[in-house]
C-alpha atoms as a PDB file:
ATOM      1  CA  UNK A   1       0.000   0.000   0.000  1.00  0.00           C
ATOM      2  CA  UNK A   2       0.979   3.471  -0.976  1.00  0.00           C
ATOM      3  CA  UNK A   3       0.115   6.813   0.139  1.00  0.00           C
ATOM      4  CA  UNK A   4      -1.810   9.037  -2.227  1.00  0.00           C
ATOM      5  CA  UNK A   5       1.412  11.005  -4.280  1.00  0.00           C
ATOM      6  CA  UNK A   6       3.390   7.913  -3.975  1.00  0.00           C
ATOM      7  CA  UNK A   7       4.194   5.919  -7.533  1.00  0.00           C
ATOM      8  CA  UNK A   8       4.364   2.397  -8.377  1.00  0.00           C
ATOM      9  CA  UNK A   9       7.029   1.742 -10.677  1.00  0.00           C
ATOM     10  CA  UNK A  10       7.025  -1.913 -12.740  1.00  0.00           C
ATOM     11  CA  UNK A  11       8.033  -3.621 -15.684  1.00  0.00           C
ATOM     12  CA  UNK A  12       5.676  -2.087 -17.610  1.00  0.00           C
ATOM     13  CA  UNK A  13       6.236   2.007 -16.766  1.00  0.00           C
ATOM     14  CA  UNK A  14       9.600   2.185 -15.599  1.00  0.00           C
ATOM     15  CA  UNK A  15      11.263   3.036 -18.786  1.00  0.00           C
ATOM     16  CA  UNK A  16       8.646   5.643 -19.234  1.00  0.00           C
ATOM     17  CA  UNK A  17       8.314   6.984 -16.153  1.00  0.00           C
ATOM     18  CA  UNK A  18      12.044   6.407 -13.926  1.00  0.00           C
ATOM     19  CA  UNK A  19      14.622   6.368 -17.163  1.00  0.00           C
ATOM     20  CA  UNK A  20      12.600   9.006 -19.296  1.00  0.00           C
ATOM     21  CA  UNK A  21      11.473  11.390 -16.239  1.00  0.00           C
ATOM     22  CA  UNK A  22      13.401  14.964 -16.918  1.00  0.00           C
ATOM     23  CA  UNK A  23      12.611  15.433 -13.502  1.00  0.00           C
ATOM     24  CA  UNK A  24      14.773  13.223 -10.148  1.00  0.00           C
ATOM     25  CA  UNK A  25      13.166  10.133  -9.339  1.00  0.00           C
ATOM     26  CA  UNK A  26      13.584   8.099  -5.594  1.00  0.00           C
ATOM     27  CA  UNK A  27      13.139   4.471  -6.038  1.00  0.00           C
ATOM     28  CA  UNK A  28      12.337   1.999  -3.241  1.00  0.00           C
ATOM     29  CA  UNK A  29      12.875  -0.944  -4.419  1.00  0.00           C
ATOM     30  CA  UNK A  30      10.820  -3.356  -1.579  1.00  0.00           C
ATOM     31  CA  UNK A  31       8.490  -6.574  -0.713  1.00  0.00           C
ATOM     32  CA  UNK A  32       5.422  -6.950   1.663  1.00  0.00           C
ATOM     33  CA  UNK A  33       7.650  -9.767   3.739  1.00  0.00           C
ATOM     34  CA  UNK A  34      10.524  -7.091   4.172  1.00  0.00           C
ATOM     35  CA  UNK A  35      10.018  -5.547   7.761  1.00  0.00           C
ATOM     36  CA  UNK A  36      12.600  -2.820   6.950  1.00  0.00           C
ATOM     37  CA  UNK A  37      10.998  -2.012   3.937  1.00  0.00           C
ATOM     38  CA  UNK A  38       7.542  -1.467   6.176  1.00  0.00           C
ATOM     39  CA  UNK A  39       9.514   0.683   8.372  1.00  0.00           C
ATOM     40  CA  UNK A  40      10.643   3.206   5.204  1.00  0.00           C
ATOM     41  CA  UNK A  41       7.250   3.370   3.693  1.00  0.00           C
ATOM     42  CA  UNK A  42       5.625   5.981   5.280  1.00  0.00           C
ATOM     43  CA  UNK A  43       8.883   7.975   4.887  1.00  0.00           C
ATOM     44  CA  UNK A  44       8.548   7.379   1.153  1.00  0.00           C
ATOM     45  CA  UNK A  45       5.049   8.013   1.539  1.00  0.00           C
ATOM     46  CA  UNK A  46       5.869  11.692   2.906  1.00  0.00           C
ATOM     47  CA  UNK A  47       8.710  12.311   0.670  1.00  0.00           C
ATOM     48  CA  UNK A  48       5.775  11.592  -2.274  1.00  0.00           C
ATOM     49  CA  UNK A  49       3.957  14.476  -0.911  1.00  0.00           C
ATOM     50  CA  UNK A  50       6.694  16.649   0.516  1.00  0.00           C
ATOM     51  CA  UNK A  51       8.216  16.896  -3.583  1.00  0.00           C
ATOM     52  CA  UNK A  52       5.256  16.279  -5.541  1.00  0.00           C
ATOM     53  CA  UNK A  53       6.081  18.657  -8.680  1.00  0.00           C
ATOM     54  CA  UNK A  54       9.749  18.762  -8.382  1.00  0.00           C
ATOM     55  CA  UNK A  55      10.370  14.928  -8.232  1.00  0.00           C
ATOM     56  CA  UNK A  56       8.557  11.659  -8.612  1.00  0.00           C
ATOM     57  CA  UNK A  57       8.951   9.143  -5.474  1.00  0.00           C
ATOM     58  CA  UNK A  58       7.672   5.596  -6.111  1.00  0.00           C
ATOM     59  CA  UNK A  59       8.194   2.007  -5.376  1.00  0.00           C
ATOM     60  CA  UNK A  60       8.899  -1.358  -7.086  1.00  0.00           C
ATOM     61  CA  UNK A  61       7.544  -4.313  -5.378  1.00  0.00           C
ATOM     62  CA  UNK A  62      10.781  -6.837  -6.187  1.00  0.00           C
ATOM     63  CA  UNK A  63       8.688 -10.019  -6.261  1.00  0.00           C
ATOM     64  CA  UNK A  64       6.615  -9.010  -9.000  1.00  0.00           C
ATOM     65  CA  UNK A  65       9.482  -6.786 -11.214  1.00  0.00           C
ATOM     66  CA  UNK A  66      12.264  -8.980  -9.741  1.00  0.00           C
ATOM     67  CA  UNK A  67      13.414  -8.097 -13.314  1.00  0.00           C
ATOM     68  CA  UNK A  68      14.595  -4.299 -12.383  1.00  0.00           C
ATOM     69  CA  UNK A  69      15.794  -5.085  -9.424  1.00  0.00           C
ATOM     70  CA  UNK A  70      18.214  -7.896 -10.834  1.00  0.00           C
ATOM     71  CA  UNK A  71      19.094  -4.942 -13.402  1.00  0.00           C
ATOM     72  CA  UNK A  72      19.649  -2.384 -10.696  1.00  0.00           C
ATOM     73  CA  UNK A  73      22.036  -4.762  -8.766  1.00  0.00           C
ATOM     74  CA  UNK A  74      19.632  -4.641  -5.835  1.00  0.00           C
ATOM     75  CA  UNK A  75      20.504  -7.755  -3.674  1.00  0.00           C
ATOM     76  CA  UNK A  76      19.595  -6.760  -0.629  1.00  0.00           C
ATOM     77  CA  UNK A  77      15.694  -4.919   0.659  1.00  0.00           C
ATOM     78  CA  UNK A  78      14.822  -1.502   0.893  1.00  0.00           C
ATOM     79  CA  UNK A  79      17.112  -0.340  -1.306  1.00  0.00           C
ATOM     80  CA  UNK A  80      16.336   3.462  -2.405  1.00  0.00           C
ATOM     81  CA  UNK A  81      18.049   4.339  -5.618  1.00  0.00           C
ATOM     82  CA  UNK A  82      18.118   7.799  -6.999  1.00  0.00           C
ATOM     83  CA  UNK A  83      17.742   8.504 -10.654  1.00  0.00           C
ATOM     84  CA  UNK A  84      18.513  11.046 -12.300  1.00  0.00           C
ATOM     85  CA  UNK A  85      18.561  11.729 -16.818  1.00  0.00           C
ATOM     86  CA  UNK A  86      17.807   7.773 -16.491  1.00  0.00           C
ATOM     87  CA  UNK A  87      21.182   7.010 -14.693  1.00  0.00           C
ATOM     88  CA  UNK A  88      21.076   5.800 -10.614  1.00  0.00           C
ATOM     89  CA  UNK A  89      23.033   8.725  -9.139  1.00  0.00           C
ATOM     90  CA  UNK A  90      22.705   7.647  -5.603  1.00  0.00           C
ATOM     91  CA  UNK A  91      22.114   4.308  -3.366  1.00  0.00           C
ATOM     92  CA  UNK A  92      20.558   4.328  -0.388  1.00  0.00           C
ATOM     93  CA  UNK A  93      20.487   0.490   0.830  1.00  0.00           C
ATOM     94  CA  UNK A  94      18.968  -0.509   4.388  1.00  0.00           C
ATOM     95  CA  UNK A  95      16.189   1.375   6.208  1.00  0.00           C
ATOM     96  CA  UNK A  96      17.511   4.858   6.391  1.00  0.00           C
ATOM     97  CA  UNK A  97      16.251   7.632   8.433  1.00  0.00           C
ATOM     98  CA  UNK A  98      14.007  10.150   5.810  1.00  0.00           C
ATOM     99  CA  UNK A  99      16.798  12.880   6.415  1.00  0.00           C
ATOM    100  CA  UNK A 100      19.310  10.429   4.279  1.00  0.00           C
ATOM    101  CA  UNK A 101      16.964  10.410   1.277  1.00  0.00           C
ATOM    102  CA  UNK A 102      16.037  14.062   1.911  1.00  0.00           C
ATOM    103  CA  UNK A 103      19.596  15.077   1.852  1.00  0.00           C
ATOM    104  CA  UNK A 104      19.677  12.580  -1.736  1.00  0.00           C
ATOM    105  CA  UNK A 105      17.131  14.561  -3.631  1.00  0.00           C
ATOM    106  CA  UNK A 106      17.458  18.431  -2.090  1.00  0.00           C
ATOM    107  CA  UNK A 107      21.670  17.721  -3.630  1.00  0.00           C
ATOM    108  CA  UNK A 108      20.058  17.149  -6.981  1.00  0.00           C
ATOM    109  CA  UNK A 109      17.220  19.576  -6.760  1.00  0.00           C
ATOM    110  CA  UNK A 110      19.479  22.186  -5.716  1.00  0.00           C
ATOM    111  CA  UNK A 111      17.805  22.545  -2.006  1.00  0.00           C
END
């Protein structure tokens, strides 16, 4: 579950919407089963909301696009990677406190 400004990024939209985006995007790559990963989502959750406009924050659920996340070199859950002009710029891996991914996306936003 995702809050209401938070995107869900799969096999089907990520070229579109992570690697196309002219705007940064924070990736948490995640599962259900991953208690870490429950303890980020509501930060990603807020971070949706907090830079709605000036960059897209979404998810990919690994057990149904274990695809991107074999691509991305994710091997371990939550992983948050930053992208920005379709290239990761920044890894985030383990449950991180929101300031870390804060700090991630006001470097590339200029903030």
């Amino acid at each position: 579950m995702a809050g209401p400004h938070t995107l869900t990024f799969d096999t089907d939209n990520f070229d579109r919407e992570v690697l196309q985006s002219n705007i940064p995007v924070l990736v948490d790559f995640w599962a259900q089963w991953c208690g870490p990963c429950q303890m980020v989502g509501p930060i990603i959750d807020d971070l949706a909301g907090e830079y709605q406009g000036r960059a897209k924050v979404g998810k990919v659920d690994v057990d149904s696009a274990g695809n991107l996340a074999t691509q991305y070199g994710v091997q371990n859950i939550p992983t948050v990677l930053l992208f920005e002009k379709g290239q990761p710029v920044e890894r985030l891996v383990g449950a991180r406190a929101k300031r870390d991914y804060k700090k991630a996306l006001d470097a590339r936003l200029g903030g």
